[in-house]
Protein backbone atom coordinates (compact mmCIF):
# COMPACT_ATOMS: atom_id res chain seq x y z
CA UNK A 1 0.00 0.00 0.00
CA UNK A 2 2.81 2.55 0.62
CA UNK A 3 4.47 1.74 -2.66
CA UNK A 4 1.16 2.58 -4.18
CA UNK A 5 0.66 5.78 -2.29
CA UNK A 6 3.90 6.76 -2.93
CA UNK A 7 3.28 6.42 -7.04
CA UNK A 8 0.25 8.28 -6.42
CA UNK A 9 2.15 11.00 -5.26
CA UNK A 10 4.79 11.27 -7.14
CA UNK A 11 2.18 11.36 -10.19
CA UNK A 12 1.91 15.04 -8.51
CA UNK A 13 5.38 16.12 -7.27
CA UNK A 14 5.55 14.87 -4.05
CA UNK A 15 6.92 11.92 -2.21
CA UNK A 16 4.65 9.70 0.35
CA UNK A 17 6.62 10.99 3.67
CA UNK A 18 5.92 14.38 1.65
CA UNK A 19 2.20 13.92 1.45
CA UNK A 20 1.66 12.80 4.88
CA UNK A 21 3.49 15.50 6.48
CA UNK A 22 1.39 17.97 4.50
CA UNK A 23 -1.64 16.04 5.49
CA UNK A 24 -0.88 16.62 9.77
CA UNK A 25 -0.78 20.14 8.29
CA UNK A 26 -4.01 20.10 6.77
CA UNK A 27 -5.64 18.05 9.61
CA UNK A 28 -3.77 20.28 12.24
CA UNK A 29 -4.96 23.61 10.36
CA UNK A 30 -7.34 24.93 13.40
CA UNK A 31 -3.95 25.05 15.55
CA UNK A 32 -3.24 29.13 14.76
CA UNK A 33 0.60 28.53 14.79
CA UNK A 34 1.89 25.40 14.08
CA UNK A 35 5.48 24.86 14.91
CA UNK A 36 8.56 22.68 14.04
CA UNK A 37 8.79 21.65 16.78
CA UNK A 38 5.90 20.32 17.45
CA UNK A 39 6.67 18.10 14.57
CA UNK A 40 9.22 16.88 15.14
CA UNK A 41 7.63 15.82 18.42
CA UNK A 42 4.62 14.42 16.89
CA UNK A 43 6.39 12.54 14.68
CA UNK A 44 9.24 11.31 16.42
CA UNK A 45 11.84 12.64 13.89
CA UNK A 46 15.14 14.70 14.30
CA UNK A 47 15.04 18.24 13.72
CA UNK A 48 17.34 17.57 10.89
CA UNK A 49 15.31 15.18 8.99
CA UNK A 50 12.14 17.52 9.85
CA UNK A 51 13.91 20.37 8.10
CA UNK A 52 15.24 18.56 4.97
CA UNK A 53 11.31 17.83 4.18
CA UNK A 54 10.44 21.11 5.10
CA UNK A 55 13.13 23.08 3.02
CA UNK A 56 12.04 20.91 0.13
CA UNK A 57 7.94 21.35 0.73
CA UNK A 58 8.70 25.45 0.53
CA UNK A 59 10.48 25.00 -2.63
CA UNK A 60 7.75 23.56 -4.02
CA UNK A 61 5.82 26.41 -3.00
CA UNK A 62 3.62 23.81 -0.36
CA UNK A 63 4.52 25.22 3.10
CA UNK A 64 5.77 29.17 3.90
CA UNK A 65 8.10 28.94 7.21
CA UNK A 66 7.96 32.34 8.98
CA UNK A 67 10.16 33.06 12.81
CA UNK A 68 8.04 33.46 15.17
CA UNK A 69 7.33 36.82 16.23
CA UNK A 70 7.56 36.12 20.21
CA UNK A 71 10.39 33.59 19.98
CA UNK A 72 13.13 34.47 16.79
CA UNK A 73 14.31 30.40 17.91
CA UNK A 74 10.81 29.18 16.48
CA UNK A 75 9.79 28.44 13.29
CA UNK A 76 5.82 28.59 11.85
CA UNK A 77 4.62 26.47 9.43
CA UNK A 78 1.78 27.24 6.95
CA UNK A 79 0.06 25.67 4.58
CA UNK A 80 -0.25 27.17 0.65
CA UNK A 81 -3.49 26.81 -0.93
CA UNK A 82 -1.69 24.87 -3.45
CA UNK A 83 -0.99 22.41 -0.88
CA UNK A 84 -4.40 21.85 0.18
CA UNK A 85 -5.70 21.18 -3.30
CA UNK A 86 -3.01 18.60 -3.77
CA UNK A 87 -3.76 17.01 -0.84
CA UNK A 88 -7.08 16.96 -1.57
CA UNK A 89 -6.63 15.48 -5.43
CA UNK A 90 -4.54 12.83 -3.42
CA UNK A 91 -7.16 11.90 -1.38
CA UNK A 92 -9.45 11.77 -3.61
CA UNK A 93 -7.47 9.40 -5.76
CA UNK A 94 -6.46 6.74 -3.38
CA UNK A 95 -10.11 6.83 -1.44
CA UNK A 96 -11.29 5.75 -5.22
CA UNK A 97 -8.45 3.13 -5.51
CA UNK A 98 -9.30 1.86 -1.81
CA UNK A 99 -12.84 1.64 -2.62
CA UNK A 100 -11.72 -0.65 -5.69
CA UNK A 101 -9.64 -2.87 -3.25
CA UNK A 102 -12.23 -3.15 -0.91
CA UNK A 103 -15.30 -3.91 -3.09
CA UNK A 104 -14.04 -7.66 -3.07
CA UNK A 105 -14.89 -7.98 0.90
CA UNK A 106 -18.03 -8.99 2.19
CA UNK A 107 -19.00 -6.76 4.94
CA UNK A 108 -18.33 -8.86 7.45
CA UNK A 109 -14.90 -9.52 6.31
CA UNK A 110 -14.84 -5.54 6.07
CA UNK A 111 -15.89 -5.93 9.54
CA UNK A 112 -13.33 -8.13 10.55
CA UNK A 113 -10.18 -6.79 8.50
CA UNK A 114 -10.78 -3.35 10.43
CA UNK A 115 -11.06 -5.22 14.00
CA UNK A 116 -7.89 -6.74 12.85
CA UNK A 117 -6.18 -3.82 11.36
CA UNK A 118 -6.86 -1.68 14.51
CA UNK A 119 -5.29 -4.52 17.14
CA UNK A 120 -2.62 -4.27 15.33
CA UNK A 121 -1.84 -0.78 15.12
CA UNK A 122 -2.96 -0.07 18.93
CA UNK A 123 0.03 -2.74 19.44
CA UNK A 124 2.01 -0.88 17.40
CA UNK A 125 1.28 2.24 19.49
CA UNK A 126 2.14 0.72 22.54
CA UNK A 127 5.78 -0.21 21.65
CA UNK A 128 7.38 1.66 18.57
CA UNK A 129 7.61 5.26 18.13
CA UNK A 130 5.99 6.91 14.53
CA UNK A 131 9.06 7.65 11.72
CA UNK A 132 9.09 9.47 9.03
């Protein structure tokens, strides 16, 4: 599934770890400031590794990084309107490819496969930390 995300977003300039970056932006969007630092936190990431995928996201013109005005040591992140209607062209293409993949379940094995897919990422939770 990641391979296929990842061709689906490369179709439109972006990488997968890209994409899903820009999506905690556009599902974190009612926070008025959000910082790098709290994304690196979030994610579990080095600053480093946060700021290569940043530096490249403004190039592409997704994300503007301003200082913060309080704290010169912090830096904003915002989201273009060009990266929300990528995101949402990306989401709109793989919910129609996972609709495809999931037409062959039953609903109960719909039922099940979810039971089963949450178990295993609520053990997942409990004992590795989320990388980028």
């Amino acid at each position: 599934m990641f391979h296929y995300l990842n061709n689906t977003c490369i179709k439109h300039g972006l990488t997968a770890k890209q994409f899903l970056l820009l999506r905690f932006f556009y599902l974190n969007q009612d926070d008025k400031e959000l910082f790098q630092a709290k994304i690196q936190k979030d994610f579990h990431v080095r600053r480093s590794t946060v700021t290569s995928i940043l530096q490249t996201l403004e190039k592409k013109g997704f994300i503007i990084r301003k200082t913060d005005e309080g704290d010169q040591r912090k830096k904003v992140v915002i989201m273009t309107e060009q990266a929300k209607d990528i995101i949402k062209r990306i989401d709109l293409e793989t919910q129609k490819n996972d609709n495809i993949l999931l037409s062959a379940l039953t609903k109960d094995e719909y039922n099940t496969l979810v039971g089963l897919l949450n178990k295993l990422c609520d053990n997942l939770v409990k004992s590795v930390k989320y990388i980028i």
